[in-house]
C-alpha atoms as a PDB file:
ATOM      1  CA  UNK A   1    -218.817 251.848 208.022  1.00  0.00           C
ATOM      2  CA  UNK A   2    -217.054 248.346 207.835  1.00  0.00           C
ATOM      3  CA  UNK A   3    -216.621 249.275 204.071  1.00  0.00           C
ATOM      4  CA  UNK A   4    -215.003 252.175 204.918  1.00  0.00           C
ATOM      5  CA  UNK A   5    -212.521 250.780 207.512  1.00  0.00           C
ATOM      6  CA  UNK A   6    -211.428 248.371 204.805  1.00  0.00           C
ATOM      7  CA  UNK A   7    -210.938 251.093 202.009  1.00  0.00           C
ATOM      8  CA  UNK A   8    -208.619 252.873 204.791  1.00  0.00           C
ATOM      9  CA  UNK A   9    -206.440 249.644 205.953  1.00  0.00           C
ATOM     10  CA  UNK A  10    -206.032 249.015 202.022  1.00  0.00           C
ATOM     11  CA  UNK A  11    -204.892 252.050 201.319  1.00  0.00           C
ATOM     12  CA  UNK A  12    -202.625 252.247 204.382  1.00  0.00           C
ATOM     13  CA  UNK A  13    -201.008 249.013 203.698  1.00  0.00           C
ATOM     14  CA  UNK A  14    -200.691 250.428 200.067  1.00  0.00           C
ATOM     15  CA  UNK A  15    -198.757 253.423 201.019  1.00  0.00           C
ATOM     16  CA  UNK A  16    -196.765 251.686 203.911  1.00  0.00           C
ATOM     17  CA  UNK A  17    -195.821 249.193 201.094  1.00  0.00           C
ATOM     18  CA  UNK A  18    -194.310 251.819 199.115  1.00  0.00           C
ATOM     19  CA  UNK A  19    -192.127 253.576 201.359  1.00  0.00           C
ATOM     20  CA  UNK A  20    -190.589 249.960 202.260  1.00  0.00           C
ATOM     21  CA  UNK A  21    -189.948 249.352 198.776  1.00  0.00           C
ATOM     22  CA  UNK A  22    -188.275 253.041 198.316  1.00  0.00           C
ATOM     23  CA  UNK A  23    -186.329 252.641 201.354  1.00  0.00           C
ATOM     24  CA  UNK A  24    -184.808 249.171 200.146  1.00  0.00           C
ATOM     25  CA  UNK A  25    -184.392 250.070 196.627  1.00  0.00           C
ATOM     26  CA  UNK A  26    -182.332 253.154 197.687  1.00  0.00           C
ATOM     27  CA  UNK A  27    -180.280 251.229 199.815  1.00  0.00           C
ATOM     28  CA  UNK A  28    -179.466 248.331 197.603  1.00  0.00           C
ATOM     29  CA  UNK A  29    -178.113 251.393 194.989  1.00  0.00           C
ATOM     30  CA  UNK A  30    -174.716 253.155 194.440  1.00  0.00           C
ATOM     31  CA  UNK A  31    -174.907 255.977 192.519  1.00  0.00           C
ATOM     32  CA  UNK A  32    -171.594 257.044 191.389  1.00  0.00           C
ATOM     33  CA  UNK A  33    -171.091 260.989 190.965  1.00  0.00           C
ATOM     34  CA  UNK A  34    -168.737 260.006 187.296  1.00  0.00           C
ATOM     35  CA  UNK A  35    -168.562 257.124 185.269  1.00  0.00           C
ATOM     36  CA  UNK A  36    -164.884 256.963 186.675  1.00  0.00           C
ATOM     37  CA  UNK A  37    -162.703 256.361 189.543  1.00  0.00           C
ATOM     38  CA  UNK A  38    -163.952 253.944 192.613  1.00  0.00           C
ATOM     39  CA  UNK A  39    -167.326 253.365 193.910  1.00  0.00           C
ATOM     40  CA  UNK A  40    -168.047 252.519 197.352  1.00  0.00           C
ATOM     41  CA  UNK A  41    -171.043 249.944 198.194  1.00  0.00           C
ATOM     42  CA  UNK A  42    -171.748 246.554 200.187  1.00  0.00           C
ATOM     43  CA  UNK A  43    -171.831 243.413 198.421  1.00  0.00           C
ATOM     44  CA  UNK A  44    -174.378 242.786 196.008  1.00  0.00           C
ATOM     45  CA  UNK A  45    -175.841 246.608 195.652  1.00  0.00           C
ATOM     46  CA  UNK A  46    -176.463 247.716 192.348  1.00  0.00           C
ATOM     47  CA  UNK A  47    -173.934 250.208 190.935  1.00  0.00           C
ATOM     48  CA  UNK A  48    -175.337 253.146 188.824  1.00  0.00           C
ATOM     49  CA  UNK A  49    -174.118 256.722 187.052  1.00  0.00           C
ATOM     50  CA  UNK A  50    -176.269 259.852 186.183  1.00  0.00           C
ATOM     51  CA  UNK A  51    -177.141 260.839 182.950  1.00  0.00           C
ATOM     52  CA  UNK A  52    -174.992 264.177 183.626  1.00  0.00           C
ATOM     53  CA  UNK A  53    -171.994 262.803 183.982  1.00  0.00           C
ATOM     54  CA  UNK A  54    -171.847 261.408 180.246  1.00  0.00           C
ATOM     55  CA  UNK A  55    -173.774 264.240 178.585  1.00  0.00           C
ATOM     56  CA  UNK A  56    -170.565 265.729 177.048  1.00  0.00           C
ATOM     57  CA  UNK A  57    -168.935 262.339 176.029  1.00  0.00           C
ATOM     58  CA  UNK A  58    -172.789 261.414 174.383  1.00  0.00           C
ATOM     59  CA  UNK A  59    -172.797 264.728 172.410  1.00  0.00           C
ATOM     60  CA  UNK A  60    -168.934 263.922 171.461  1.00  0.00           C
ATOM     61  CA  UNK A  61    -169.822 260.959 169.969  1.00  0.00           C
ATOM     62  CA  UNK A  62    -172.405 262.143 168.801  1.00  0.00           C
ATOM     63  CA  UNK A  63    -170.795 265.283 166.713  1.00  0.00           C
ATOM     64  CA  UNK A  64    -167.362 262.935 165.523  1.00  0.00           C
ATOM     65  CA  UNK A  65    -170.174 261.187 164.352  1.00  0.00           C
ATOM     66  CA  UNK A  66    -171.928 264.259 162.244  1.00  0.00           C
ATOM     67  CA  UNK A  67    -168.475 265.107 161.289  1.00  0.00           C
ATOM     68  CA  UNK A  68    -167.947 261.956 159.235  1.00  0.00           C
ATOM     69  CA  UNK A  69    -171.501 261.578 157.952  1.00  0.00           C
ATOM     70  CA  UNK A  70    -171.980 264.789 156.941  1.00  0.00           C
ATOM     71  CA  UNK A  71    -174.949 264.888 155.342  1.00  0.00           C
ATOM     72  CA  UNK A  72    -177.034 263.706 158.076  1.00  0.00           C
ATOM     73  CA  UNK A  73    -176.261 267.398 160.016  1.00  0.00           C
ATOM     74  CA  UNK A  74    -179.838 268.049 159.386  1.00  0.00           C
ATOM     75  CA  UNK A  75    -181.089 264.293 161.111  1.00  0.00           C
ATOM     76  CA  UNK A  76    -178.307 264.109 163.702  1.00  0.00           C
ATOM     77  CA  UNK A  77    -178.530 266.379 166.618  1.00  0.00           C
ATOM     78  CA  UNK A  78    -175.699 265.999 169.312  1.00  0.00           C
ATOM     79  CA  UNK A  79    -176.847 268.954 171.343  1.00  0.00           C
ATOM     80  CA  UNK A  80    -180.716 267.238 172.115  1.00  0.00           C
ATOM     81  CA  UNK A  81    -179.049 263.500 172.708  1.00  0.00           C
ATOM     82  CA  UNK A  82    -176.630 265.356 175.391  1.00  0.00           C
ATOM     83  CA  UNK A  83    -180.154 266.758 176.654  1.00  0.00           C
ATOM     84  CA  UNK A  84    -181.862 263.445 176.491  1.00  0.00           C
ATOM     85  CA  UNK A  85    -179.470 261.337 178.455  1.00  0.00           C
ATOM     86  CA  UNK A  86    -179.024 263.814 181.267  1.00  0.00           C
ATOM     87  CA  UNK A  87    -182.651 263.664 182.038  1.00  0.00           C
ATOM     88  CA  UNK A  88    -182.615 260.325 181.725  1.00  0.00           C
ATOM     89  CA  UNK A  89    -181.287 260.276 185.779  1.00  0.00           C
ATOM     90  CA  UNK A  90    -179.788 256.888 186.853  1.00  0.00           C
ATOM     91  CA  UNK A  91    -178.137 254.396 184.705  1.00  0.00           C
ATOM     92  CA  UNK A  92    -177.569 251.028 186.101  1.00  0.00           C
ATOM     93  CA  UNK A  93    -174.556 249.873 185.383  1.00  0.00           C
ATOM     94  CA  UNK A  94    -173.495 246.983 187.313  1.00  0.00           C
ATOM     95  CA  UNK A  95    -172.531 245.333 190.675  1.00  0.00           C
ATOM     96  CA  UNK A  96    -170.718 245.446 193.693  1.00  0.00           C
ATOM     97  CA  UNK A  97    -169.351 241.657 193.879  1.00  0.00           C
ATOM     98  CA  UNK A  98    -169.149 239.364 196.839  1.00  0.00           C
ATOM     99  CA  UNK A  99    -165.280 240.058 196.965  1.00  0.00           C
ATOM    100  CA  UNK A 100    -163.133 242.691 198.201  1.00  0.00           C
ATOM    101  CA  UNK A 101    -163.441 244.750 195.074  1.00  0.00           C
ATOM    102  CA  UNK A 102    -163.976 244.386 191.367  1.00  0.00           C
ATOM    103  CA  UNK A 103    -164.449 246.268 188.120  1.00  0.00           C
ATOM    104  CA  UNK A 104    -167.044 247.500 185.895  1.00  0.00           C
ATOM    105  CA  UNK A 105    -165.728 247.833 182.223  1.00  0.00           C
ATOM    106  CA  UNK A 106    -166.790 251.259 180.111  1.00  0.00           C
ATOM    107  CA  UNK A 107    -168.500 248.811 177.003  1.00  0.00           C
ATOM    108  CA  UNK A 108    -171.066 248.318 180.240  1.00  0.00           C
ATOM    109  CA  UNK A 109    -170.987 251.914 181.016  1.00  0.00           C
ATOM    110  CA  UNK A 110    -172.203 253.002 177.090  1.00  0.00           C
ATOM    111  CA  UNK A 111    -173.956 250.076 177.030  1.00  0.00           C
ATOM    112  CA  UNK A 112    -176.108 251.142 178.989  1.00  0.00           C
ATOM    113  CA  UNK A 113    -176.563 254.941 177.284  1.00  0.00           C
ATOM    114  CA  UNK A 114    -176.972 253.563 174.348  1.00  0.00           C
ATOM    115  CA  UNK A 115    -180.364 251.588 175.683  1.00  0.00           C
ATOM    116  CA  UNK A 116    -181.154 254.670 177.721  1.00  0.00           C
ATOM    117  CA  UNK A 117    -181.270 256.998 174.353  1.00  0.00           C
ATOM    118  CA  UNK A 118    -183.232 254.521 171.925  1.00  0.00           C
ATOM    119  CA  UNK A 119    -185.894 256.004 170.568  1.00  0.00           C
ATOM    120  CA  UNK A 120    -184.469 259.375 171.341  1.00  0.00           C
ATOM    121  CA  UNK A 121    -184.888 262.085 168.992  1.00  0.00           C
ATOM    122  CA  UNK A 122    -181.880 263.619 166.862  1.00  0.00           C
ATOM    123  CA  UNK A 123    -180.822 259.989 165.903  1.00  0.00           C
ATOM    124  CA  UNK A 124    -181.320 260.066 162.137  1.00  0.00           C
ATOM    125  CA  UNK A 125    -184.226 259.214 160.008  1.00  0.00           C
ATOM    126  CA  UNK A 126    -183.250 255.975 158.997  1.00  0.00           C
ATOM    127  CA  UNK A 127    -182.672 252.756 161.142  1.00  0.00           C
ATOM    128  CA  UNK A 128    -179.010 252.132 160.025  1.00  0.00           C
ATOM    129  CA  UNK A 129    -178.058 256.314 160.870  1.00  0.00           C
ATOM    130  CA  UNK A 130    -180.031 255.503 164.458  1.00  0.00           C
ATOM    131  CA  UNK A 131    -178.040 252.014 165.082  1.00  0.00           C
ATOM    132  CA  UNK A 132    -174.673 254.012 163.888  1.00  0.00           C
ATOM    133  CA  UNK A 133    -175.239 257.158 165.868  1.00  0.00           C
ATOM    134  CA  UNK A 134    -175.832 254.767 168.794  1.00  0.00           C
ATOM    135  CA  UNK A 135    -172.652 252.797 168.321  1.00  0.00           C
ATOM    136  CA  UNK A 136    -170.521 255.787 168.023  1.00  0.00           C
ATOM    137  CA  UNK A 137    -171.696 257.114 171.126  1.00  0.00           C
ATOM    138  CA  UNK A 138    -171.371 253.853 173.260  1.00  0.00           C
ATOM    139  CA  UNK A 139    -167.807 253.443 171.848  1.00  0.00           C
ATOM    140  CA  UNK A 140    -167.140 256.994 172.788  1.00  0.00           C
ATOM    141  CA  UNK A 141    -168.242 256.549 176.214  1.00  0.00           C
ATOM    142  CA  UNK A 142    -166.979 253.029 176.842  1.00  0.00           C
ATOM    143  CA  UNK A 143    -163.230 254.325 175.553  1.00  0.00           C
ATOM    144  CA  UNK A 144    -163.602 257.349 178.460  1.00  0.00           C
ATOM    145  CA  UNK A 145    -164.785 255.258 181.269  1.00  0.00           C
ATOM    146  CA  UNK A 146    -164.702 252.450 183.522  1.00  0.00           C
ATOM    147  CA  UNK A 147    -165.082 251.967 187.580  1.00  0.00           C
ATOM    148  CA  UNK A 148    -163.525 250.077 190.445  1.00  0.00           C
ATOM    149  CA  UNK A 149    -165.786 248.598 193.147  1.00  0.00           C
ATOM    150  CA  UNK A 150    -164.892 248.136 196.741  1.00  0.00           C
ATOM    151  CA  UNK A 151    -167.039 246.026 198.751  1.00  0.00           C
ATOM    152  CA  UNK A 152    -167.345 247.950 202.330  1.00  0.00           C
ATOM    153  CA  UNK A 153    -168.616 244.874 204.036  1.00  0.00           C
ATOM    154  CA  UNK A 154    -166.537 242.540 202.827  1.00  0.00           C
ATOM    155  CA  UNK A 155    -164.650 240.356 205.601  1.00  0.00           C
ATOM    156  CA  UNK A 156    -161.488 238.202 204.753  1.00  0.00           C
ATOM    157  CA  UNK A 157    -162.346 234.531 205.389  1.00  0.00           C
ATOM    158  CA  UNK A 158    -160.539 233.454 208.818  1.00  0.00           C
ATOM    159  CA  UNK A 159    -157.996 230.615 208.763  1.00  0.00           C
ATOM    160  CA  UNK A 160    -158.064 227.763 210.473  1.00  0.00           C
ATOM    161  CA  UNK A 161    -156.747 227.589 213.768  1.00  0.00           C
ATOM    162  CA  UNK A 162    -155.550 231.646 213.823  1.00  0.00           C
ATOM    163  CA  UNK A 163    -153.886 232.935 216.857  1.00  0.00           C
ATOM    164  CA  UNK A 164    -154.128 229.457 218.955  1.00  0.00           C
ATOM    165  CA  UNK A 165    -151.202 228.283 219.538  1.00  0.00           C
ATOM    166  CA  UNK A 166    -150.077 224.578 218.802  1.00  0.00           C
ATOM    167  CA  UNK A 167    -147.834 222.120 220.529  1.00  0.00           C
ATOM    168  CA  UNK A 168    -145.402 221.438 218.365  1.00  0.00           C
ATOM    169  CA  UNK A 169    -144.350 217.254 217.700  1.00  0.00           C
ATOM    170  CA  UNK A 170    -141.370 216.440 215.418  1.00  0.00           C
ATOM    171  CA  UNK A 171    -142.289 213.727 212.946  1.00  0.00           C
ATOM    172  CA  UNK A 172    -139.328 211.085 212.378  1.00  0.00           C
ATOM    173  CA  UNK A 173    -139.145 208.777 209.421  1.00  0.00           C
ATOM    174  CA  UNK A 174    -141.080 205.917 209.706  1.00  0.00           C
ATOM    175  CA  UNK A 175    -144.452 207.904 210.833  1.00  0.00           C
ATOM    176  CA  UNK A 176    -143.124 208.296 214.473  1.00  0.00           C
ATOM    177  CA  UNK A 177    -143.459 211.414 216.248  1.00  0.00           C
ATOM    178  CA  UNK A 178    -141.929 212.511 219.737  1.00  0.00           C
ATOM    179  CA  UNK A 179    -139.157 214.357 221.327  1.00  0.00           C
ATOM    180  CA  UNK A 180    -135.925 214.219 219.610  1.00  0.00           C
ATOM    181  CA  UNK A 181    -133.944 213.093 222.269  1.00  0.00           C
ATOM    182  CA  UNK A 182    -135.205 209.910 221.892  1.00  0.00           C
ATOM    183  CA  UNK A 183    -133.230 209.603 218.876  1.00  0.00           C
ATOM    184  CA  UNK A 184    -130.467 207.050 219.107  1.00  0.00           C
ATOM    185  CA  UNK A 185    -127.189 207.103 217.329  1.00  0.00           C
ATOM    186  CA  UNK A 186    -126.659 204.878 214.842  1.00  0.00           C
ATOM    187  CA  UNK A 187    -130.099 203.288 214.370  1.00  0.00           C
ATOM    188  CA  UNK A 188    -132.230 203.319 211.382  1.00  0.00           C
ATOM    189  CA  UNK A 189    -136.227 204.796 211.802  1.00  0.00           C
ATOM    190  CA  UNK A 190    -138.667 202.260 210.991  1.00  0.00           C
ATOM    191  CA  UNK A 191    -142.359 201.714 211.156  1.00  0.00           C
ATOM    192  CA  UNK A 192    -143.128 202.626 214.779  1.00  0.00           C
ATOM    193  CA  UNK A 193    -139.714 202.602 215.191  1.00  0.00           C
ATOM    194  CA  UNK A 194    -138.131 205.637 217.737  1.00  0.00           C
ATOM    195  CA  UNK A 195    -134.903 205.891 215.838  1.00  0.00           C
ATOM    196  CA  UNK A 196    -134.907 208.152 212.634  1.00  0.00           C
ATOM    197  CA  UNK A 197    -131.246 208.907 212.330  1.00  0.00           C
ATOM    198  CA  UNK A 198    -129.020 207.612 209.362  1.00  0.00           C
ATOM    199  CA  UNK A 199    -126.643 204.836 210.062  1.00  0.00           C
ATOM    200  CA  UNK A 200    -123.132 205.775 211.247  1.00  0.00           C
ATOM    201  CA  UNK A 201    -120.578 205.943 208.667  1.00  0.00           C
ATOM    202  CA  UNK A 202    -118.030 203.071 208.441  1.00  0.00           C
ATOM    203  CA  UNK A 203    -114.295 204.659 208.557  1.00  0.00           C
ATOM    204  CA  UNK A 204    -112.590 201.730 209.228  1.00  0.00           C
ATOM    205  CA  UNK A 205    -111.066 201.173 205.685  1.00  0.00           C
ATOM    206  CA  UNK A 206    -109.396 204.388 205.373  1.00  0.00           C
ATOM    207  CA  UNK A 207    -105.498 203.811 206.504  1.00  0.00           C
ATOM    208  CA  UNK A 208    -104.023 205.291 209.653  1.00  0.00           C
ATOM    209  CA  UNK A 209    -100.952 206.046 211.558  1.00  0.00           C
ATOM    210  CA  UNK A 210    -100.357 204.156 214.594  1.00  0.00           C
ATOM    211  CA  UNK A 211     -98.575 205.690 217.124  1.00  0.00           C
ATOM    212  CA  UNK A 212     -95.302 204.072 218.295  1.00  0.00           C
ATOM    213  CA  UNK A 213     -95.495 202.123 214.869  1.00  0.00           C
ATOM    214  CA  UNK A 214     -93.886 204.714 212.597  1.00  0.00           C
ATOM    215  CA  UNK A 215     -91.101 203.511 209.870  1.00  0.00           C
ATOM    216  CA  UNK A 216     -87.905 206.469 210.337  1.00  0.00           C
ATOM    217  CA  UNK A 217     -87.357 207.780 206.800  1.00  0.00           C
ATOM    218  CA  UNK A 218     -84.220 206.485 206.846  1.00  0.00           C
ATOM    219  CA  UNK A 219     -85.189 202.952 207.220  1.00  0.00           C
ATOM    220  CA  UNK A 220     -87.966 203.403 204.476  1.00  0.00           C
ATOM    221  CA  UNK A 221     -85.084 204.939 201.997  1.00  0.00           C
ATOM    222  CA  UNK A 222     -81.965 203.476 202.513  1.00  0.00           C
ATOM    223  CA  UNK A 223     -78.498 205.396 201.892  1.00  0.00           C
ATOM    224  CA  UNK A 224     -77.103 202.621 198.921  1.00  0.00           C
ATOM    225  CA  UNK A 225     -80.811 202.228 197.504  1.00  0.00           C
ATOM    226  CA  UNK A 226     -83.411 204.562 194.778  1.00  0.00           C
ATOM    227  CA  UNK A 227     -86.373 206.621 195.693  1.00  0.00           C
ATOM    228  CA  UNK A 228     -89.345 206.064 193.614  1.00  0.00           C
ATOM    229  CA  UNK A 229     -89.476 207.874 190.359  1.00  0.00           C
ATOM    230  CA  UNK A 230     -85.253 208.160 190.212  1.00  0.00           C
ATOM    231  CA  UNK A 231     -84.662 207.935 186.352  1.00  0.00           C
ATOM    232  CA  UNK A 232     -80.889 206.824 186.720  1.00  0.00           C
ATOM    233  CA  UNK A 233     -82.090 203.868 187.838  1.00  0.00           C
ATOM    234  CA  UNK A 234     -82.925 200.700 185.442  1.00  0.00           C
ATOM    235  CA  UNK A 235     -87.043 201.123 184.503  1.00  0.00           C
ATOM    236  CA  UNK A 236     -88.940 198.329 184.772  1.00  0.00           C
ATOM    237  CA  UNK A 237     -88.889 196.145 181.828  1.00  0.00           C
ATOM    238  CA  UNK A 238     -86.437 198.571 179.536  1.00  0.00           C
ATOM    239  CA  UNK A 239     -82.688 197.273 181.104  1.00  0.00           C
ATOM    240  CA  UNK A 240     -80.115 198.831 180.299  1.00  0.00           C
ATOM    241  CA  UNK A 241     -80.016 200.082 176.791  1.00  0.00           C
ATOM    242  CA  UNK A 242     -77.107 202.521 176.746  1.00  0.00           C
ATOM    243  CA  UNK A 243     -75.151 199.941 174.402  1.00  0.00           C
ATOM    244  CA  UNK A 244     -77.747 200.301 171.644  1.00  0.00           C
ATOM    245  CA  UNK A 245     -78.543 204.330 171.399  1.00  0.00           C
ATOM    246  CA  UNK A 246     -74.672 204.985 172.289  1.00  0.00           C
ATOM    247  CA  UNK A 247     -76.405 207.118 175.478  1.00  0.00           C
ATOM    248  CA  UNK A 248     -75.764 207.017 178.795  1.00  0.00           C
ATOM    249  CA  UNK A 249     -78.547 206.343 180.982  1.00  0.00           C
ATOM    250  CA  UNK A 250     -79.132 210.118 182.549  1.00  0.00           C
ATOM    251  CA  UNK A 251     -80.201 211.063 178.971  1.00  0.00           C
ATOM    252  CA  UNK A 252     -82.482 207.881 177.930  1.00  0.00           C
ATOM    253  CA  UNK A 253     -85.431 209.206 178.287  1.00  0.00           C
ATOM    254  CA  UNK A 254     -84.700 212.199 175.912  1.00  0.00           C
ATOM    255  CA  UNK A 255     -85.242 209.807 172.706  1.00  0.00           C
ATOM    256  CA  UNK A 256     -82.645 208.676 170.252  1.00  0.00           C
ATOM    257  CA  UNK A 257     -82.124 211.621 167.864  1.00  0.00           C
ATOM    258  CA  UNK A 258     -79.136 211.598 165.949  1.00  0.00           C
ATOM    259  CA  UNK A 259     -77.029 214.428 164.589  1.00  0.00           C
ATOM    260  CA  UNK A 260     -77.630 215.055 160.406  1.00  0.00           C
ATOM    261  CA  UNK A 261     -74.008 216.280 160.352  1.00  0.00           C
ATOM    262  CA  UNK A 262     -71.437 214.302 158.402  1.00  0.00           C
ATOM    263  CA  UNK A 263     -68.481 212.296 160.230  1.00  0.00           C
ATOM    264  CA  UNK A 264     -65.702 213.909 158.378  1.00  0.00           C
ATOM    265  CA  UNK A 265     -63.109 215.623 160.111  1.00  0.00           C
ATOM    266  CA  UNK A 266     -63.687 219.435 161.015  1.00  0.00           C
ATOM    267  CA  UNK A 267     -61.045 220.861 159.168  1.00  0.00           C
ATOM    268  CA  UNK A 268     -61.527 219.113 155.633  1.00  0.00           C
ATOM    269  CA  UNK A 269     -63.003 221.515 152.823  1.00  0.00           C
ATOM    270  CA  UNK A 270     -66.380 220.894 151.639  1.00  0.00           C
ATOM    271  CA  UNK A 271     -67.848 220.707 148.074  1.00  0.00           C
ATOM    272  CA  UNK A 272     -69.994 223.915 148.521  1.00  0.00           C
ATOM    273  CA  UNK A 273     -66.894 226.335 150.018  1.00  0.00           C
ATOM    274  CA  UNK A 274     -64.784 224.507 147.177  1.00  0.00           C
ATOM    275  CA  UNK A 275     -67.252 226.388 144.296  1.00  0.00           C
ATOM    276  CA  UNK A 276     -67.602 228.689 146.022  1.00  0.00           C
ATOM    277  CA  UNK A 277     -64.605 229.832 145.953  1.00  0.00           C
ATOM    278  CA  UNK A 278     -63.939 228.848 142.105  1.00  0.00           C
ATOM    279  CA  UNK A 279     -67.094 231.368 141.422  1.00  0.00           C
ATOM    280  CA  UNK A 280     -65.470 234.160 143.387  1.00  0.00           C
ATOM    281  CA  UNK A 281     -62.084 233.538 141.714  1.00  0.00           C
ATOM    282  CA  UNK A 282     -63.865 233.775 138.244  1.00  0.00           C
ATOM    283  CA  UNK A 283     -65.749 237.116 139.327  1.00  0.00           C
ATOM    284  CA  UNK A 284     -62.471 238.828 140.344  1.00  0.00           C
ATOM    285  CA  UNK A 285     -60.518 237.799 137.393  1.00  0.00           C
ATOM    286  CA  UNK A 286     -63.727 239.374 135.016  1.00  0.00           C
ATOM    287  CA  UNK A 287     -63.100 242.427 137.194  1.00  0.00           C
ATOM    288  CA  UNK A 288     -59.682 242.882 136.783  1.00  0.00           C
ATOM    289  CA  UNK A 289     -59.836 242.087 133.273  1.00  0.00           C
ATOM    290  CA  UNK A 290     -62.511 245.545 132.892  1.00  0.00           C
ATOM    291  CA  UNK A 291     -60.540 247.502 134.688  1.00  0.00           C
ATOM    292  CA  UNK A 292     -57.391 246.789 132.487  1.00  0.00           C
ATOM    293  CA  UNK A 293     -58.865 247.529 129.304  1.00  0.00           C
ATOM    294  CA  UNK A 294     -60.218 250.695 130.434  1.00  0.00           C
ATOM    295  CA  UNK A 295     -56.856 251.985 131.284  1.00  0.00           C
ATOM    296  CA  UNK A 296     -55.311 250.963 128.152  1.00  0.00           C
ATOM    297  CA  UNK A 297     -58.052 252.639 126.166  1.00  0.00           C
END
């Protein structure tokens, strides 16, 4: 009887076992419906697709694959792989993170085909056609899919000191802090000092009017004297040099230029009109000269 008892407690501990492990497996695992899109899961589950969702995109890789090679059409058999990997039922494929969200690539996606159908048959005969038929159907896959994770438990951290409100202290140079009408005018902030204004700004060089001590124009520029800048009057350090130009002072500062003409008197005949005229004289005469002998003829 005791024998018994202990054959039944086993066995119930045995099956009780089970069903905990089934229930925590299944709840640690996403299954996404397509090996695209977003997956929803808490952190750390374990992210997987079914084998139906890439049986087309195994037997496309598997027929571009026939199409290329095409005398293994008789080894090679796309429409049993297809077959194969939708019985195959879940394919882990990664993770949720411990972040708001992350990504799971499509080389992990046919990846993970590729290990599911090894040792499939329909691969080829030879190692190198089963490692090639392989390849072409991960690369197919991984080029048509690829998932985004979203962590449904996931909780921004909280920052420091959120939502409380903070009296407020304005820091003056020097390290003090306080209210800043304890600022004084005029006073440099020091080490512990209160003050953390600049100094006030010395304007006591820049010249003013006074009142009641204002110089009438008339007294500043006298009637019988020269303004500043008048250029009739003597420069400094020229004197007057109107006796050696020949110019008066108004036009001094113009330069010295001379005329090029000669000094001869206005009405005396020049060289050039004087053969000129000789030339013209000679022209005529040739003229008159042609037109004689033309009438005499």
């Amino acid at each position: 009887m005791r024998k018994t008892m202990t054959v039944i407690a086993m066995a119930a501990f045995m099956v009780g076992g089970a069903f905990l492990s089934t229930g925590t497996a299944s709840a640690a695992t996403t299954l996404a419906g397509t090996c695209t899109g977003s997956v929803s899961g808490s952190m750390g589950d374990t992210v997987a697709v079914t084998g139906a969702s890439v049986k087309e995109l195994v037997r496309k890789g598997a027929r571009d694959y026939v199409n290329s090679h095409f005398w293994t059409f008789a080894s090679v058999w796309p429409d049993s792989l297809a077959d194969t990997i939708a019985g195959k039922g879940a394919l882990t494929v990664g993770q949720v993170p411990n972040a708001a969200g992350g990504t799971i690539a499509g080389s992990a996606v046919g990846g993970a085909v590729a290990t599911a159908l090894k040792g499939a048959n329909g691969l080829g005969v030879l190692d190198s056609t089963k490692n090639e038929v392989l390849a072409a159907i991960s690369s197919n896959v991984a080029k048509n899919c690829g998932l985004t994770t979203i962590a449904t438990n996931y909780a921004a951290p909280a920052t420091p000191g959120a939502g409380t409100p903070q009296a407020r202290t304005d820091t003056v140079p020097g390290g003090a802090s306080g209210n800043l009408s304890n600022l004084n005018p005029g006073t440099r902030g020091g080490t512990g000092g209160t003050g953390g204004s600049a100094p006030m700004r010395d304007y006591s060089g820049i010249p003013t009017a006074t009142a009641g001590t204002a110089v009438a124009p008339g007294v500043r520029y006298p009637a019988n004297g020269t303004l500043p800048g008048d250029l009739s009057a003597p420069q400094a350090g020229q004197g007057d040099q109107s006796g050696q130009s020949g110019q008066g002072a108004d036009i001094r500062d113009a330069g010295n230029a001379q005329s090029l003409a000669s000094n001869s008197a206005a009405d005396d005949v020049q060289l050039p009109m004087l053969l000129a005229v000789i030339v013209l004289a000679g022209v005529t005469a040739g003229l008159v000269r042609t037109w004689v002998l033309r009438r005499a003829a």
